[in-house]
C-alpha atoms as a PDB file:
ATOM      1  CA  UNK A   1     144.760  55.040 116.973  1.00  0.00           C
ATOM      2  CA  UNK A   2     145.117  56.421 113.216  1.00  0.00           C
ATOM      3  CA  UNK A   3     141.385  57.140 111.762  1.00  0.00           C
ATOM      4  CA  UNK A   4     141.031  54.503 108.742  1.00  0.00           C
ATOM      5  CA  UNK A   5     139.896  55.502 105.918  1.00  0.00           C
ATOM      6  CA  UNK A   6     136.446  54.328 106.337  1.00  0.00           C
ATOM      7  CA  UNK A   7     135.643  56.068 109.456  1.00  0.00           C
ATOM      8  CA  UNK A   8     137.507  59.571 107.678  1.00  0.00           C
ATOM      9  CA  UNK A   9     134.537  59.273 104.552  1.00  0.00           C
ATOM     10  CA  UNK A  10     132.008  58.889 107.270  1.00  0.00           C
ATOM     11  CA  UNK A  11     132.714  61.940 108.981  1.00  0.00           C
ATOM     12  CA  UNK A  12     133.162  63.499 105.459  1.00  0.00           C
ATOM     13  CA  UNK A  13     129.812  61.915 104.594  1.00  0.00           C
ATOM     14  CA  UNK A  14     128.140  62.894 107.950  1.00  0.00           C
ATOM     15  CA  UNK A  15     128.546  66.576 106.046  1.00  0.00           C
ATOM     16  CA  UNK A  16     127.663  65.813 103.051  1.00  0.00           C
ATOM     17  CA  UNK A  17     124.835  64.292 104.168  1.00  0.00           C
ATOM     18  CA  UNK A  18     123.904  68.066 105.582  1.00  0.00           C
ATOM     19  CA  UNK A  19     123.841  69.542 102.338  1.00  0.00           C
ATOM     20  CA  UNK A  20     127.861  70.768 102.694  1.00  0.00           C
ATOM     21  CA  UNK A  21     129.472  71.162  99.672  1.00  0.00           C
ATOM     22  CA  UNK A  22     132.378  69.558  99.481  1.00  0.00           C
ATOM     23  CA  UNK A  23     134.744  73.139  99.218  1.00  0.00           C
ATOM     24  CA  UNK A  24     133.857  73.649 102.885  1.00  0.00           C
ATOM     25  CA  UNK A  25     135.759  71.066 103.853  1.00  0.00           C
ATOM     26  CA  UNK A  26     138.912  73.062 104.660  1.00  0.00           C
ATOM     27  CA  UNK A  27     136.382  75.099 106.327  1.00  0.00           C
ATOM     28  CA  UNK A  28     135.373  72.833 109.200  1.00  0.00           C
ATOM     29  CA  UNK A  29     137.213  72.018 112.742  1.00  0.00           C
ATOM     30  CA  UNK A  30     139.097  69.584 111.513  1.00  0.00           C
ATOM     31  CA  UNK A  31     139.518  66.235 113.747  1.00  0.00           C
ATOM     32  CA  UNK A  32     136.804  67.267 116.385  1.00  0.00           C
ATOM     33  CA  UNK A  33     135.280  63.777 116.787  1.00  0.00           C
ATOM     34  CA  UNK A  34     135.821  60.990 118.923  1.00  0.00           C
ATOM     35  CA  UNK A  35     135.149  57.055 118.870  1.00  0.00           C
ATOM     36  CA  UNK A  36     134.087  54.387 120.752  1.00  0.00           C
ATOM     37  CA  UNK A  37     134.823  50.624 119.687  1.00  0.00           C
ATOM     38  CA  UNK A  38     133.032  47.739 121.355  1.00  0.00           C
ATOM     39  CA  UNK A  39     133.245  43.541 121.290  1.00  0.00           C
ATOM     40  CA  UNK A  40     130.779  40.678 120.731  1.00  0.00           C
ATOM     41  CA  UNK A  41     131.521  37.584 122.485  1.00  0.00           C
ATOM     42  CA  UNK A  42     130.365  34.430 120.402  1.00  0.00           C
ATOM     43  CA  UNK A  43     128.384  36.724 117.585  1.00  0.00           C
ATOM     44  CA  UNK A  44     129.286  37.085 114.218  1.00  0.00           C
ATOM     45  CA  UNK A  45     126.107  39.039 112.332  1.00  0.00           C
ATOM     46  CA  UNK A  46     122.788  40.102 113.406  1.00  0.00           C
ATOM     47  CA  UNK A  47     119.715  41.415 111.903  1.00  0.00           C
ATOM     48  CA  UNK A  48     119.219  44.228 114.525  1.00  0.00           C
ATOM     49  CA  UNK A  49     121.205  46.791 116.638  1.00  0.00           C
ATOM     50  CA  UNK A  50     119.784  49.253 119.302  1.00  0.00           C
ATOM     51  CA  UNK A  51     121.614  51.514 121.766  1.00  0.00           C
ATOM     52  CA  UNK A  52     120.600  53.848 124.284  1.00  0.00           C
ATOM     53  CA  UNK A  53     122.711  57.137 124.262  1.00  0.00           C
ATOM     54  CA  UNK A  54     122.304  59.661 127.465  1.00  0.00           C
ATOM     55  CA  UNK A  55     123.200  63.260 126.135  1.00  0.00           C
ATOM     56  CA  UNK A  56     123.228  65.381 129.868  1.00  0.00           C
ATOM     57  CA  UNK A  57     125.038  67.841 127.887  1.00  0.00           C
ATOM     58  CA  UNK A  58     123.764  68.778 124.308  1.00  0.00           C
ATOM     59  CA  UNK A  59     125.937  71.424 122.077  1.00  0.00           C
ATOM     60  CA  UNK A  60     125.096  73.123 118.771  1.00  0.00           C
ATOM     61  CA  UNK A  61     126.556  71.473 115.028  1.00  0.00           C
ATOM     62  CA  UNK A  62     127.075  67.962 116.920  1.00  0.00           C
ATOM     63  CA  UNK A  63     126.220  64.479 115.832  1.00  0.00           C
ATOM     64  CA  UNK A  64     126.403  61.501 118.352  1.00  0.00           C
ATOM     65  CA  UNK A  65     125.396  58.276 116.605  1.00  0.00           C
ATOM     66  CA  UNK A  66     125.716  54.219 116.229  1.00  0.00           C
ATOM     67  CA  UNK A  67     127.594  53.266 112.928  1.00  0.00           C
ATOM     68  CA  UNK A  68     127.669  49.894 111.481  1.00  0.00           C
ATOM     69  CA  UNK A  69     128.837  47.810 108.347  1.00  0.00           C
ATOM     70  CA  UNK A  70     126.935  44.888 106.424  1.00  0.00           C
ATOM     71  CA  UNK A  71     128.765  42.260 105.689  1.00  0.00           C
ATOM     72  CA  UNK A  72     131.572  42.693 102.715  1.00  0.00           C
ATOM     73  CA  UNK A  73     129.859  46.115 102.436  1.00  0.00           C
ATOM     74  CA  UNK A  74     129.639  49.562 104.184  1.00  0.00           C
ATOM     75  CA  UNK A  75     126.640  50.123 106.299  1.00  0.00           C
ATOM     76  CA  UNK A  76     125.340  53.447 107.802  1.00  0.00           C
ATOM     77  CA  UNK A  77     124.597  55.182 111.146  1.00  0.00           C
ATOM     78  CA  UNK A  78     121.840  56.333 113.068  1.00  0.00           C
ATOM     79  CA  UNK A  79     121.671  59.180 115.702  1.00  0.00           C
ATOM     80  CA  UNK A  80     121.040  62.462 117.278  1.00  0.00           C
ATOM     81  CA  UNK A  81     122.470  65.213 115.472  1.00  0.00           C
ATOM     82  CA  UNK A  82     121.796  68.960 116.239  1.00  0.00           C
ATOM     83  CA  UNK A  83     122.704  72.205 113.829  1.00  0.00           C
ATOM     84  CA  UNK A  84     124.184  75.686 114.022  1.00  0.00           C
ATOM     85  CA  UNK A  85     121.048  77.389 115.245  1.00  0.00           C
ATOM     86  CA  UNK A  86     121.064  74.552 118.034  1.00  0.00           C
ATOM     87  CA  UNK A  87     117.658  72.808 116.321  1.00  0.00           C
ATOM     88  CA  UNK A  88     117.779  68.873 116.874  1.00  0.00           C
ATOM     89  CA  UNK A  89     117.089  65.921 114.747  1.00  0.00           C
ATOM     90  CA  UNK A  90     117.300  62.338 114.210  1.00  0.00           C
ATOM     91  CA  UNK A  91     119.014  60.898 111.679  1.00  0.00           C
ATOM     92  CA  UNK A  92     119.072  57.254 109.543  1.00  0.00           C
ATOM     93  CA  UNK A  93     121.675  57.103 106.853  1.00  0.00           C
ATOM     94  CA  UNK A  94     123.141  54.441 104.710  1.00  0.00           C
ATOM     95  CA  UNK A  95     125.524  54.228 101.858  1.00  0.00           C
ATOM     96  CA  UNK A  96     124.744  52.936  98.429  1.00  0.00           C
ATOM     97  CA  UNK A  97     121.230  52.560  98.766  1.00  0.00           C
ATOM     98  CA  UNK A  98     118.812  52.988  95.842  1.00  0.00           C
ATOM     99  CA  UNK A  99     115.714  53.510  97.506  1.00  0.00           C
ATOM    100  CA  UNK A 100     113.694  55.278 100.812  1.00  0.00           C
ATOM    101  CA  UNK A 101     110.200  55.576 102.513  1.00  0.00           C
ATOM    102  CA  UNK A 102     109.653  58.388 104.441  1.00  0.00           C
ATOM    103  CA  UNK A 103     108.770  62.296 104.405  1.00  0.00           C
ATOM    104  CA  UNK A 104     111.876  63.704 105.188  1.00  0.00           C
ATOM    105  CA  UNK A 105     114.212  60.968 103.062  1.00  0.00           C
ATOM    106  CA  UNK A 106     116.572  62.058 100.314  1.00  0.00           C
ATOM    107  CA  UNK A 107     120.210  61.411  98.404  1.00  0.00           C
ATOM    108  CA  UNK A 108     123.683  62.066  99.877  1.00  0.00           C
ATOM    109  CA  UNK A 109     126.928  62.509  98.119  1.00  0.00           C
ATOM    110  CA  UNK A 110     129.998  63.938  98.187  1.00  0.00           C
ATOM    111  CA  UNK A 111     132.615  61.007  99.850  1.00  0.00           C
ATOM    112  CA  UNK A 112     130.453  58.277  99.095  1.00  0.00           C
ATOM    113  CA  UNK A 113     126.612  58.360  97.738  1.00  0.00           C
ATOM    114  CA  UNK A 114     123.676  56.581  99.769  1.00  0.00           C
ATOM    115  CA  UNK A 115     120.024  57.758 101.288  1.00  0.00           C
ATOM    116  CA  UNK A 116     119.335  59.439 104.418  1.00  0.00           C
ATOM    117  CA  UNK A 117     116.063  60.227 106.721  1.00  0.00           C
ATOM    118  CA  UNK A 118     115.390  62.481 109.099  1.00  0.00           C
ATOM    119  CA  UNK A 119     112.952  63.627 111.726  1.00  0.00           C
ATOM    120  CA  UNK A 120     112.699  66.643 113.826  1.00  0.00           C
ATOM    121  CA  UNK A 121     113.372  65.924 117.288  1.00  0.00           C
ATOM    122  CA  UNK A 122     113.279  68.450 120.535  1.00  0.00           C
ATOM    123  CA  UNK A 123     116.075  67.371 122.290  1.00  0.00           C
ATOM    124  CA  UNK A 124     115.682  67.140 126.212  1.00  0.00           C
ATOM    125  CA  UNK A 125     118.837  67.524 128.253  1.00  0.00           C
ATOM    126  CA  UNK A 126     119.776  64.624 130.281  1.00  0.00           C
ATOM    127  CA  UNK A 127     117.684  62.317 128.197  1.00  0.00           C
ATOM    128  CA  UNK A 128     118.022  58.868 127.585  1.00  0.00           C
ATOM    129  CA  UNK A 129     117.391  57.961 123.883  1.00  0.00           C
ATOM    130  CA  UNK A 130     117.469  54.740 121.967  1.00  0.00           C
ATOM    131  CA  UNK A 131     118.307  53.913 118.177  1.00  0.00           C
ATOM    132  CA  UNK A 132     117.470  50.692 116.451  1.00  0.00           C
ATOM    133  CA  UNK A 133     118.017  49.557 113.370  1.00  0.00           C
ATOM    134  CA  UNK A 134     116.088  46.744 112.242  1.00  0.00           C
ATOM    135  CA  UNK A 135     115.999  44.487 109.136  1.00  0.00           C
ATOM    136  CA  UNK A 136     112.200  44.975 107.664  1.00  0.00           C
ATOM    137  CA  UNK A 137     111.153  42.989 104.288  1.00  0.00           C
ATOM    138  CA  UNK A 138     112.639  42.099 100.852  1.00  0.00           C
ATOM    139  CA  UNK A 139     111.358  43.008  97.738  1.00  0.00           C
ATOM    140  CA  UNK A 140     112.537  41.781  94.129  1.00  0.00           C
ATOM    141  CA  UNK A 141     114.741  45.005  94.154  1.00  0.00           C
ATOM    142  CA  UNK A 142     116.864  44.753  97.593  1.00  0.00           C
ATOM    143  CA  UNK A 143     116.300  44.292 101.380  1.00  0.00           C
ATOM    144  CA  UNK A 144     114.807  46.968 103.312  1.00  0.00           C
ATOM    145  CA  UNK A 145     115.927  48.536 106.887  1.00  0.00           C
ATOM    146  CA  UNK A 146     114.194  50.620 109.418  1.00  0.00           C
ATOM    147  CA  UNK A 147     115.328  53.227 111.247  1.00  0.00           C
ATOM    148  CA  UNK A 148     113.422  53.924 114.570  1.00  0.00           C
ATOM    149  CA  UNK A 149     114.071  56.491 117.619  1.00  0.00           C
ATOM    150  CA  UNK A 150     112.433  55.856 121.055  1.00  0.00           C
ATOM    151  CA  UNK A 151     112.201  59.226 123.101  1.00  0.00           C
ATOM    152  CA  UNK A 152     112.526  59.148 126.854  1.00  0.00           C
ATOM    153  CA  UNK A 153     108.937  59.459 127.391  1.00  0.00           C
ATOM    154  CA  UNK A 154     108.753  55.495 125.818  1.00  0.00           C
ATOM    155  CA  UNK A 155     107.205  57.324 122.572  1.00  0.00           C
ATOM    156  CA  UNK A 156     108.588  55.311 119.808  1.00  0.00           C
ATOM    157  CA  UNK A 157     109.374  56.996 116.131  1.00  0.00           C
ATOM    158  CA  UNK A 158     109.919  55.355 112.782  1.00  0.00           C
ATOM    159  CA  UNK A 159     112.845  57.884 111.102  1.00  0.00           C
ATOM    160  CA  UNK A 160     112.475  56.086 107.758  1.00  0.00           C
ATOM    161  CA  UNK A 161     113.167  53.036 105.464  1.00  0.00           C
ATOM    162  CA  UNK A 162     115.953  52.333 102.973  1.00  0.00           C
ATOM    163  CA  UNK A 163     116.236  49.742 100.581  1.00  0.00           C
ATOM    164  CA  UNK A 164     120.115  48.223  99.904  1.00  0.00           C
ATOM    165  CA  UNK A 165     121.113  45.411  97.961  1.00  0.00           C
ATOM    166  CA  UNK A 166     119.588  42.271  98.248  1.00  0.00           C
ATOM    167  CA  UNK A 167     123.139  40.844  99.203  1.00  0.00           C
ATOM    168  CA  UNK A 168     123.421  43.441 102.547  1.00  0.00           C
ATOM    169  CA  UNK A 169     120.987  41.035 104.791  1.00  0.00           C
ATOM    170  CA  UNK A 170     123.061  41.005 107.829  1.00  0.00           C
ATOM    171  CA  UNK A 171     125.131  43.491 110.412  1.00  0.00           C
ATOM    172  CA  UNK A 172     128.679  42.360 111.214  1.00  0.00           C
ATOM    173  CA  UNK A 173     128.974  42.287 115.099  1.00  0.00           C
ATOM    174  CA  UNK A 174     132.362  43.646 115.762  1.00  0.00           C
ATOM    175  CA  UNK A 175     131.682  46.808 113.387  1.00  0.00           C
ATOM    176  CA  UNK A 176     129.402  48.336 115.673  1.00  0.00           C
ATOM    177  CA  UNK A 177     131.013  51.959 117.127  1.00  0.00           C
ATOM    178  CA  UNK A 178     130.099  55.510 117.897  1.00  0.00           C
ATOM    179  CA  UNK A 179     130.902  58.661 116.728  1.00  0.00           C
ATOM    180  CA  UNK A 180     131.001  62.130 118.183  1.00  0.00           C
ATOM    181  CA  UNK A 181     131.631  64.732 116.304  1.00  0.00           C
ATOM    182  CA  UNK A 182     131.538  68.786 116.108  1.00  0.00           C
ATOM    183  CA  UNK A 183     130.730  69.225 112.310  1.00  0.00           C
ATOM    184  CA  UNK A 184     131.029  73.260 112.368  1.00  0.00           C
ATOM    185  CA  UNK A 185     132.881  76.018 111.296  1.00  0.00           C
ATOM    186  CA  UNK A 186     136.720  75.976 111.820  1.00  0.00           C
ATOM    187  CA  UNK A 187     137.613  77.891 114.917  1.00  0.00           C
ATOM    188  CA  UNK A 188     140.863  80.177 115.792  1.00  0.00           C
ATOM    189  CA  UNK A 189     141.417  77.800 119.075  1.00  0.00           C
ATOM    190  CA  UNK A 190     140.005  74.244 119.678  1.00  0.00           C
ATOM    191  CA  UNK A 191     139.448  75.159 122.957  1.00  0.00           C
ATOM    192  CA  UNK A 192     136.381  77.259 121.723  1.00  0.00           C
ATOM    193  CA  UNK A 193     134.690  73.813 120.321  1.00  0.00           C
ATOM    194  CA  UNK A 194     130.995  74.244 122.452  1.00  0.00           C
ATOM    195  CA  UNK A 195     131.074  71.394 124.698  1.00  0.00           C
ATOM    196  CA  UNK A 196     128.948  68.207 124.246  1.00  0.00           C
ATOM    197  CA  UNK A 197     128.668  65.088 126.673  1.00  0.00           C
ATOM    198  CA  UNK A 198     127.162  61.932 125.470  1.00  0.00           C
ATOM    199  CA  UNK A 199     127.449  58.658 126.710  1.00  0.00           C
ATOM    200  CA  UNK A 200     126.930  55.316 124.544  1.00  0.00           C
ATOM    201  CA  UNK A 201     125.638  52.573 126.188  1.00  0.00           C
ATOM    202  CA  UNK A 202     126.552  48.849 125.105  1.00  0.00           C
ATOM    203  CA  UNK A 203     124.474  48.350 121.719  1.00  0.00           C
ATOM    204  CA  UNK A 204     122.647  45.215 121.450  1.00  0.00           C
ATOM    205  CA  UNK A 205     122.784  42.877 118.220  1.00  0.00           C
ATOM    206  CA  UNK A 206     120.079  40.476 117.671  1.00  0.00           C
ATOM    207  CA  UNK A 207     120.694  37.425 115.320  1.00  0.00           C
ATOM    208  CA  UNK A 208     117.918  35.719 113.089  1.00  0.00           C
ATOM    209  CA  UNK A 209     117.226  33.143 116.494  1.00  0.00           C
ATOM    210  CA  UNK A 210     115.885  35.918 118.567  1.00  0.00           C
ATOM    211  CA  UNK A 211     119.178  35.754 120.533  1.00  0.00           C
ATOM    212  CA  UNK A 212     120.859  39.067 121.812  1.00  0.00           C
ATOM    213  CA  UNK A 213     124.340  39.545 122.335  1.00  0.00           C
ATOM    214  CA  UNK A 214     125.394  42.672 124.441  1.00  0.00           C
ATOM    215  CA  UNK A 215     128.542  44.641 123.806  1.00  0.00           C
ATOM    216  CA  UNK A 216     131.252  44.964 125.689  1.00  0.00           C
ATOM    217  CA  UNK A 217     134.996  46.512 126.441  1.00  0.00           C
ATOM    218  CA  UNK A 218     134.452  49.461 125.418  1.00  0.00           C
ATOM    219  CA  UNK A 219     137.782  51.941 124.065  1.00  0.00           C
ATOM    220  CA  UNK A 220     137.550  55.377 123.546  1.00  0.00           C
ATOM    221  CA  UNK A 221     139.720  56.495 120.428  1.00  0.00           C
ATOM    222  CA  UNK A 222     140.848  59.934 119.077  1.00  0.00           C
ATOM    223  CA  UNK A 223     142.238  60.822 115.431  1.00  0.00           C
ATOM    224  CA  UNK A 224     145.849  61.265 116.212  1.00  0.00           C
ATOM    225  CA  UNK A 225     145.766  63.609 113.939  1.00  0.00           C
ATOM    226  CA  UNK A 226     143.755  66.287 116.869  1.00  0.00           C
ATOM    227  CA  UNK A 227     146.365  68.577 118.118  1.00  0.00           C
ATOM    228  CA  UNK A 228     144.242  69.817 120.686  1.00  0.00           C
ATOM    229  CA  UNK A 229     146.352  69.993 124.332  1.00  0.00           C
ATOM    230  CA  UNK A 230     146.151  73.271 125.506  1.00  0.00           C
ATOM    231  CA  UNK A 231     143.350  74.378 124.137  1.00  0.00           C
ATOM    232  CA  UNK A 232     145.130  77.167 121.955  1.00  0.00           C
ATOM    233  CA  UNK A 233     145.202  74.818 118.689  1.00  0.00           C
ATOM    234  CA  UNK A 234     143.746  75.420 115.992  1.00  0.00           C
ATOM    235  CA  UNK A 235     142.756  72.138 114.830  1.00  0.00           C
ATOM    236  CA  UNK A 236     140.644  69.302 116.846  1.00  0.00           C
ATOM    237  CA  UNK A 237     139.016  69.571 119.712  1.00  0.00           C
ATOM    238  CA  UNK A 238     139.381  68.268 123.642  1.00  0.00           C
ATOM    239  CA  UNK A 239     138.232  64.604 124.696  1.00  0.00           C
ATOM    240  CA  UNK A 240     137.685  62.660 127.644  1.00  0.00           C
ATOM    241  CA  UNK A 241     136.698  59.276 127.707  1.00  0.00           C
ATOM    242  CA  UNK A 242     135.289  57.811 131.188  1.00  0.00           C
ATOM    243  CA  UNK A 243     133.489  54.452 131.788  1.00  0.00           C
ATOM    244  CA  UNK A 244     129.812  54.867 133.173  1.00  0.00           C
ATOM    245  CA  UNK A 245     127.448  52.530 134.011  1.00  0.00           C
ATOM    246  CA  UNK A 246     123.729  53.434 131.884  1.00  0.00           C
ATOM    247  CA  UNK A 247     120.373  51.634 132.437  1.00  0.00           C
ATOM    248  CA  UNK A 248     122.505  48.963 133.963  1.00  0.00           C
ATOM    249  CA  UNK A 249     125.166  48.307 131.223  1.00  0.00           C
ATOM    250  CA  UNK A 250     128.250  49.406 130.495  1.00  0.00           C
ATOM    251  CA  UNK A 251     128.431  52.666 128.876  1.00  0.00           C
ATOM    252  CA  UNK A 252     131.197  54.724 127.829  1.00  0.00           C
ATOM    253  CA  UNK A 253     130.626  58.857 128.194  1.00  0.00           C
ATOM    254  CA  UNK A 254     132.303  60.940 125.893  1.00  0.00           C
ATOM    255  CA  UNK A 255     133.153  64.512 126.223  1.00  0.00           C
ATOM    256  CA  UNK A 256     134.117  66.607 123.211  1.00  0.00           C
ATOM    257  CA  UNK A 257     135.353  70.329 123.087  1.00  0.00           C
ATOM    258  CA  UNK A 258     135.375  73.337 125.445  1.00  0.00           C
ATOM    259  CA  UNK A 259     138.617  74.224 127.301  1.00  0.00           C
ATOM    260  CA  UNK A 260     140.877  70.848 128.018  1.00  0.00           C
ATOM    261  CA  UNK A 261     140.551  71.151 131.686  1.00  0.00           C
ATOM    262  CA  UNK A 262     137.047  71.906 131.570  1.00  0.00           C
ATOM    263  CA  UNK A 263     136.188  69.545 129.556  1.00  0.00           C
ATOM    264  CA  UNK A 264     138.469  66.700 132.157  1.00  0.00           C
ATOM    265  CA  UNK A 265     136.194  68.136 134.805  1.00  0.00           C
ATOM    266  CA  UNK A 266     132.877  68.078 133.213  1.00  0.00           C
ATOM    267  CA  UNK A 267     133.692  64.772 132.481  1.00  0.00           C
ATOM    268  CA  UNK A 268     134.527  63.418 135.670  1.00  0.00           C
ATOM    269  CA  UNK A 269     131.357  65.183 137.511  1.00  0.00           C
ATOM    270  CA  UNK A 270     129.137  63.633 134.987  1.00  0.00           C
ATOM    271  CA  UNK A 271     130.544  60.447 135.230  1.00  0.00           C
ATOM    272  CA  UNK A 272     129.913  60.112 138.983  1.00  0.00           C
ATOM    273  CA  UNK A 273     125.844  60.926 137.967  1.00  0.00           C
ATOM    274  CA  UNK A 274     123.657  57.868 136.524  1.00  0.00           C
ATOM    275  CA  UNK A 275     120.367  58.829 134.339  1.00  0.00           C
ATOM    276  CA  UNK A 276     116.921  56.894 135.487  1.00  0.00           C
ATOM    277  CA  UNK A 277     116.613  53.813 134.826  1.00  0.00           C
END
């Protein structure tokens, strides 16, 4: 599956969003990121998304979130995101919004312009995290959202607000996907990309009647532009997609980077294990 255009500025925006200027771009692994697409049965838009995402194996300058579009607009993402030095955070971003609560909230630019919010997070292995975005008030100047992030211990987070146009009220079911990416330094062989595991769960949408429609069918996608085979390429990075089951729902794991066969066999042993409930 080609990477549209939309999905190729948010990866570019994911950076930008890090403070990257934009010359390092022919710096980075290029095409080290993975997708997964899901469906809505009978649901059209929704005012609310959450997903739980099991990361059993965590890996430095990686970003595993839940992306999203308003409707006739571009939307934003929310996830778990993790830096060079290996320090974690959460992260609530969307484009073309012109206004934020929260301490750690600030512009983006670079391919696209928009507000994003952070919090520090310490990242336990094997955890099972959920994001939710949910639609808060409106105010004469645009509707506000709410990013939140519930740790495995049930504590529950509020990553920040941002305000959007008035006219972004609603998220379009069938835009819902994830995103895996390595975001560092361009690497002499993709085989050297650290290895992360992460596996998305099916995101729930709720619609302004309180009803919830679950995801489903999930497919795994890869730029076709990663050349990544043997592990001696320079560009991209190795992925396996496997279907898991997580907190009872479909789920699909994702494993990006390392050596291709390691990162098949990683894959399938992780697969075969099932977080707590």
């Amino acid at each position: 599956m080609k990477t549209s255009p939309v999905r190729l500025a948010a990866a570019l925006a994911l950076l930008a969003c890090l403070g990257w200027p934009m010359k390092a771009f022919a710096e980075q692994q290029q095409w080290a990121a993975a997708y997964v697409n899901w469906r809505f049965a009978d649901a059209g838009e929704g005012i609310g998304a959450a997903q739980d995402i099991w990361i059993p194996e965590p890996a430095t300058a990686s970003f595993f979130t839940l992306n999203w579009d308003f409707e006739n607009a571009e939307g934003g993402y929310i996830g778990l995101q993790s830096d060079e030095a290996g320090r974690t955070n959460a992260r609530f971003s969307i484009w073309n919004a012109s206004a934020t609560r929260g301490e750690s909230c600030r512009d983006f630019d670079g391919e696209g312009e928009g507000k994003t919010c952070v919090i520090p997070v310490e990242l336990e292995r094997g955890g099972v995290y959920r994001v939710r975005v949910t639609r808060a008030e409106a105010d004469g100047q645009g509707q506000w959202w709410e990013g939140w992030l519930e740790e495995p211990g049930g504590e529950q987070r509020l990553i920040g607000a941002i305000r959007v146009s008035r006219h972004h009220r609603e998220i379009v079911a069938d835009t819902l996907h994830n995103f895996s990416e390595f975001w560092g330094d361009a690497l002499p062989r993709c085989g050297e990309v650290p290895l992360s595991v992460a596996a998305f769960g099916a995101p729930s949408l709720w619609g302004r009647d309180g009803a919830i429609a679950q995801g489903r069918d999930a497919e795994g996608t890869r730029p076709e532009e990663n050349a990544c085979a043997t592990g001696r390429e320079t560009i991209g990075a190795a992925i396996t997609h496997a279907q898991v089951t997580l907190r009872g729902t479909p789920a699909m794991l994702v494993a990006l980077g390392g050596a291709p066969a390691n990162n098949q066999a990683v894959a399938a042993r992780l697969s075969l294990a099932s977080p707590a409930p």
